[in-house]
PDB file of N, CA and C in Angstrom:
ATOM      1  N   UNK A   1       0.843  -1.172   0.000  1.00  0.00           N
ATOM      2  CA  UNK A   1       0.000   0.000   0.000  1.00  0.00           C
ATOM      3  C   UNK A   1       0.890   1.237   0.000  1.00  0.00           C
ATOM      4  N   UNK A   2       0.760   2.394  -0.949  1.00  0.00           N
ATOM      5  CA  UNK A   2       1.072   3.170  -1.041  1.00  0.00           C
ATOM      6  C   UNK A   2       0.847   4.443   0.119  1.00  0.00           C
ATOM      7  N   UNK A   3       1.691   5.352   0.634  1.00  0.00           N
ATOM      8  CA  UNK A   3       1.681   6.579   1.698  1.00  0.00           C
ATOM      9  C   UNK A   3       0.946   7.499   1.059  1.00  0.00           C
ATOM     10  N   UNK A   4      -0.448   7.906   1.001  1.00  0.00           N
ATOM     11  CA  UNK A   4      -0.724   9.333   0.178  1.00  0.00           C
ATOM     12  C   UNK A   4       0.351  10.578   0.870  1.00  0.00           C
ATOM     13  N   UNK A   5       0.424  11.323  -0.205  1.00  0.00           N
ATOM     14  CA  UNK A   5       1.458  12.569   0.037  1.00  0.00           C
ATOM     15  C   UNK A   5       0.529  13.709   0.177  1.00  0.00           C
ATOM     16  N   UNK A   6       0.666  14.484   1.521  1.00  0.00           N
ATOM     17  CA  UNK A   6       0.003  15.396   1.857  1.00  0.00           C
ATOM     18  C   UNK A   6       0.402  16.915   0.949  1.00  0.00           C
ATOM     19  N   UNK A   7      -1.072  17.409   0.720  1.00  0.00           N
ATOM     20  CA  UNK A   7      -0.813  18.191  -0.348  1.00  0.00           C
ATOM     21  C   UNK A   7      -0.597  20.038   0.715  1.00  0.00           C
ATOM     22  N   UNK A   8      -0.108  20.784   0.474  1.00  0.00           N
ATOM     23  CA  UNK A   8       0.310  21.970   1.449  1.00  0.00           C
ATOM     24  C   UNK A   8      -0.638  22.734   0.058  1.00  0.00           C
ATOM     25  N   UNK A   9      -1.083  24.173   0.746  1.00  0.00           N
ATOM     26  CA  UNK A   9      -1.906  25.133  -0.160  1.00  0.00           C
ATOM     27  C   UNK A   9      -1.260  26.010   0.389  1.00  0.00           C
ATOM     28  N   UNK A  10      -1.247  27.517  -0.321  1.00  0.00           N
ATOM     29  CA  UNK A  10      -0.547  29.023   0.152  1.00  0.00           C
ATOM     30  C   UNK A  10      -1.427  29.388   0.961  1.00  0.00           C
ATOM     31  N   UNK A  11      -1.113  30.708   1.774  1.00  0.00           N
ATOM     32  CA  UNK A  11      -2.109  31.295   2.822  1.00  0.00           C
ATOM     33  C   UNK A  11      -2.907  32.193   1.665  1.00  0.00           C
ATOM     34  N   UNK A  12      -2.512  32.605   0.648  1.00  0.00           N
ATOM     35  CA  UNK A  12      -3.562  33.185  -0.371  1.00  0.00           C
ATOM     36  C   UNK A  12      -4.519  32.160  -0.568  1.00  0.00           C
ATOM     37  N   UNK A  13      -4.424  30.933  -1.184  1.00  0.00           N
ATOM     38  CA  UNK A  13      -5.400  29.704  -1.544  1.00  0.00           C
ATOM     39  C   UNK A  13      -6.410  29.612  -0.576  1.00  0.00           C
ATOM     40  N   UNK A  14      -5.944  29.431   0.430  1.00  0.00           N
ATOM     41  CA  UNK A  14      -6.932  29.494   1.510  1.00  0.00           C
ATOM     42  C   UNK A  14      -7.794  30.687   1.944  1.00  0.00           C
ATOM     43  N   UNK A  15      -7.616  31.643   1.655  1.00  0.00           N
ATOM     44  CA  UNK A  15      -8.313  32.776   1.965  1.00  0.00           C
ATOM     45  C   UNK A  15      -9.518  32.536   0.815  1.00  0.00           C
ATOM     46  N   UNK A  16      -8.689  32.447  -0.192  1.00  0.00           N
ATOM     47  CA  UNK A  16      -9.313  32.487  -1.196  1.00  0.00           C
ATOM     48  C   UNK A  16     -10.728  31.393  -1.550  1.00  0.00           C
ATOM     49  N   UNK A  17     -10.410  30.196  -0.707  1.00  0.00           N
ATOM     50  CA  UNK A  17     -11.314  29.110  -1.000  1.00  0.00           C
ATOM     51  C   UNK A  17     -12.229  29.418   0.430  1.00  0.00           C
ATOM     52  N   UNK A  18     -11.413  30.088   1.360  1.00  0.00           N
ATOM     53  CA  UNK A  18     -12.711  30.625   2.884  1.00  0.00           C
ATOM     54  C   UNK A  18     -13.857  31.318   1.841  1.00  0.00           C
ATOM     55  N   UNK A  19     -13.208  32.476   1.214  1.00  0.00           N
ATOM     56  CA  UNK A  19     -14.082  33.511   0.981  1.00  0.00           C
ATOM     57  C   UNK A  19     -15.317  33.038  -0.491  1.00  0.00           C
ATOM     58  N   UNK A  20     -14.927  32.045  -0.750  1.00  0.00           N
ATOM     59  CA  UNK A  20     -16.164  31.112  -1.347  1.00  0.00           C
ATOM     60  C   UNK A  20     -17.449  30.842  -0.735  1.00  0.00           C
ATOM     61  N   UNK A  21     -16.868  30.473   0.864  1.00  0.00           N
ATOM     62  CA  UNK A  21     -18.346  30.228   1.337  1.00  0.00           C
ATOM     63  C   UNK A  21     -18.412  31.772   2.417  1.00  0.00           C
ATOM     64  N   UNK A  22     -17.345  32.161   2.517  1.00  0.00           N
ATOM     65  CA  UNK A  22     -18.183  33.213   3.693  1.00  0.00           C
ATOM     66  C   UNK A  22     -18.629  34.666   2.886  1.00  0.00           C
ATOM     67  N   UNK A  23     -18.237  34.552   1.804  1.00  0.00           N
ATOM     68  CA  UNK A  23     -18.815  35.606   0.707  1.00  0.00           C
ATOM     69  C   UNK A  23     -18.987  35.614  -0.508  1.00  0.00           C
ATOM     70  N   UNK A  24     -19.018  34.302  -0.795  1.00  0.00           N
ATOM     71  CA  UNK A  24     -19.842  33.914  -2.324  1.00  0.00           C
ATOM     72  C   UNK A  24     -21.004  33.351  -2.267  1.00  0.00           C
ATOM     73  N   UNK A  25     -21.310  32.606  -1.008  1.00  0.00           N
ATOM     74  CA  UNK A  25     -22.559  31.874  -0.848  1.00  0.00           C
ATOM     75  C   UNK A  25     -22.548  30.492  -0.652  1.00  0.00           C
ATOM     76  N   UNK A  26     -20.891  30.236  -1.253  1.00  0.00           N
ATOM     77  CA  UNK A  26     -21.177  28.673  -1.409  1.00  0.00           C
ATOM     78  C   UNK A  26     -21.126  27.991  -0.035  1.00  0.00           C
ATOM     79  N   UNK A  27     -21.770  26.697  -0.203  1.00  0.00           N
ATOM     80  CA  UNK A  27     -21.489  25.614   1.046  1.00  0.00           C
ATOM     81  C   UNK A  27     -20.087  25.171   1.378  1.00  0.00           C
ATOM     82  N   UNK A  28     -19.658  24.573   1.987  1.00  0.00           N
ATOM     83  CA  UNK A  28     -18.568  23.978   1.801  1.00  0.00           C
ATOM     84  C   UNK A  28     -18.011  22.903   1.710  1.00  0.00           C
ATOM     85  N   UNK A  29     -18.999  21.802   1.349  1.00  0.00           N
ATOM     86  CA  UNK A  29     -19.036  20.515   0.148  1.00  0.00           C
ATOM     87  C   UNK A  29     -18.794  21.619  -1.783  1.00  0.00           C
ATOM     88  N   UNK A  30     -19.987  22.461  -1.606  1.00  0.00           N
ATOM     89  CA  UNK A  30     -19.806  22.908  -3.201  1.00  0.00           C
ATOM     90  C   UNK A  30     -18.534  23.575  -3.360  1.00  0.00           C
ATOM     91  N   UNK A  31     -18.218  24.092  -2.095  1.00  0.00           N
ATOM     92  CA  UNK A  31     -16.490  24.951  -2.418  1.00  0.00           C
ATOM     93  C   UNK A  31     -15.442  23.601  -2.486  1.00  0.00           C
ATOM     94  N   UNK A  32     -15.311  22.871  -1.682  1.00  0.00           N
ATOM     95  CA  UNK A  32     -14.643  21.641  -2.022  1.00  0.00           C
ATOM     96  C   UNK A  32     -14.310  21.043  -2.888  1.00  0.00           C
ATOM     97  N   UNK A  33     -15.832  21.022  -3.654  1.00  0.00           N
ATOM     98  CA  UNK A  33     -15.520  20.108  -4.919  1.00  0.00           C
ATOM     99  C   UNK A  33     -15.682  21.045  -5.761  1.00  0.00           C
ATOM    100  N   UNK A  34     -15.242  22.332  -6.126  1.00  0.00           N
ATOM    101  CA  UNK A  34     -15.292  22.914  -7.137  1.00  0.00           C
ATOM    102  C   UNK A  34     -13.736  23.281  -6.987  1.00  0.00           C
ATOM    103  N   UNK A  35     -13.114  23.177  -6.171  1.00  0.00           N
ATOM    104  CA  UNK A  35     -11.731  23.684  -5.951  1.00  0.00           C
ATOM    105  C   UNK A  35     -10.654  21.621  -5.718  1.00  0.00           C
ATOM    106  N   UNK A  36     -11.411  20.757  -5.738  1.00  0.00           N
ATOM    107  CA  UNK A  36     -11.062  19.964  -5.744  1.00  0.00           C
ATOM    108  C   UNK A  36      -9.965  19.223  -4.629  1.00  0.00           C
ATOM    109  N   UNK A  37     -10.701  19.851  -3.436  1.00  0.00           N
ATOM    110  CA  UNK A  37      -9.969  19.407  -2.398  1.00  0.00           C
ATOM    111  C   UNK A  37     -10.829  18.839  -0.778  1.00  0.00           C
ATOM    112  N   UNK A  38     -10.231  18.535  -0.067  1.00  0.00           N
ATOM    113  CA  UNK A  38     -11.393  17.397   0.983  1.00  0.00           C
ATOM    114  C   UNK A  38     -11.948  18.382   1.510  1.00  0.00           C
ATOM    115  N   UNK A  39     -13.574  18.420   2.121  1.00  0.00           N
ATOM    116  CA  UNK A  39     -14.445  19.008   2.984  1.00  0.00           C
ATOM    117  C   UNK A  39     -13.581  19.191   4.359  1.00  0.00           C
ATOM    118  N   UNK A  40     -12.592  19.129   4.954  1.00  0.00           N
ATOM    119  CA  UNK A  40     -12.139  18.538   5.988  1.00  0.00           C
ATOM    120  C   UNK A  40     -11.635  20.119   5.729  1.00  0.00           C
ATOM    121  N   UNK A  41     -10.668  20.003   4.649  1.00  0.00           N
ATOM    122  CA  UNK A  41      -9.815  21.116   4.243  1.00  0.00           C
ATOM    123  C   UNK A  41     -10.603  22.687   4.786  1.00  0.00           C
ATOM    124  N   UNK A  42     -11.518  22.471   3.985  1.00  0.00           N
ATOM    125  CA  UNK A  42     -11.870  23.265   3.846  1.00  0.00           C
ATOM    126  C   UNK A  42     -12.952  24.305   4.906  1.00  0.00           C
ATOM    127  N   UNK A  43     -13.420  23.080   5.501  1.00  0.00           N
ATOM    128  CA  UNK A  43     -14.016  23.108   7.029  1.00  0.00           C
ATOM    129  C   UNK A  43     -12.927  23.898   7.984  1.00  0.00           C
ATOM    130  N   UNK A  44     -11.673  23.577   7.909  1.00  0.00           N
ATOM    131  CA  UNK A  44     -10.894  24.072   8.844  1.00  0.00           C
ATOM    132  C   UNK A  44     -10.525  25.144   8.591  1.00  0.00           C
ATOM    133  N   UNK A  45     -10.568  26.129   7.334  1.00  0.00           N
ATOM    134  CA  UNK A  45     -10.161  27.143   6.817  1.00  0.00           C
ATOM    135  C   UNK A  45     -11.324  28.149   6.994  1.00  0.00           C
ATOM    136  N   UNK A  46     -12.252  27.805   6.965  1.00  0.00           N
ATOM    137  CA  UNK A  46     -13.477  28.892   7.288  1.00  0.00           C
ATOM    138  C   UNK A  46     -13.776  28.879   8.515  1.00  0.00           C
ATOM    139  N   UNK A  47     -13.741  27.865   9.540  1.00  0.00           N
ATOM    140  CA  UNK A  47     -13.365  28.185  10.944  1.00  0.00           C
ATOM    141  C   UNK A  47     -12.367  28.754  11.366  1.00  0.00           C
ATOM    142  N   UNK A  48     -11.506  29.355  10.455  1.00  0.00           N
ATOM    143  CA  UNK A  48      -9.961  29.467  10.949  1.00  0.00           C
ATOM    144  C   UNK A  48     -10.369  31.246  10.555  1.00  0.00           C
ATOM    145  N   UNK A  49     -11.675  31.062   9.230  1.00  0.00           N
ATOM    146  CA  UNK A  49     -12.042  32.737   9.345  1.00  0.00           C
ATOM    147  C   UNK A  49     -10.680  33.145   9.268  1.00  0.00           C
ATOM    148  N   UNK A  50      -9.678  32.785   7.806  1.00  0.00           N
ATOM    149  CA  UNK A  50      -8.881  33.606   7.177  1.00  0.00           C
ATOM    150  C   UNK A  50      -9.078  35.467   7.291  1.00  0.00           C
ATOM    151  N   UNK A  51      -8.308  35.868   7.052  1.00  0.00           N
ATOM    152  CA  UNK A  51      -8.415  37.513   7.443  1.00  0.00           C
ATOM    153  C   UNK A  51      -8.664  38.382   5.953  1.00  0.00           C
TER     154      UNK A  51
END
């Protein structure tokens, strides 16, 4: 079995994929999979309420 390799994003990316759901509207399953990365991710970045 293969190690998946953890993928790192910039602190821009992340702002950028927060401000999908906290000011585009989207959910954050639809920001996920439109940016193609885990709900998990992305869950933690809009709680984290980028600046």
């Amino acid at each position: 079995m293969t190690k998946r390799q953890r993928c790192t994003f910039s602190s821009e990316f992340k702002v950028d994929a927060a401000s999908l759901v906290l000011d585009q509207g989207y959910s954050k399953s639809e920001a996920a999979r439109s940016l193609d990365i885990g709900d998990t991710a992305i869950r933690r970045w809009v709680d984290l309420d980028f600046p």
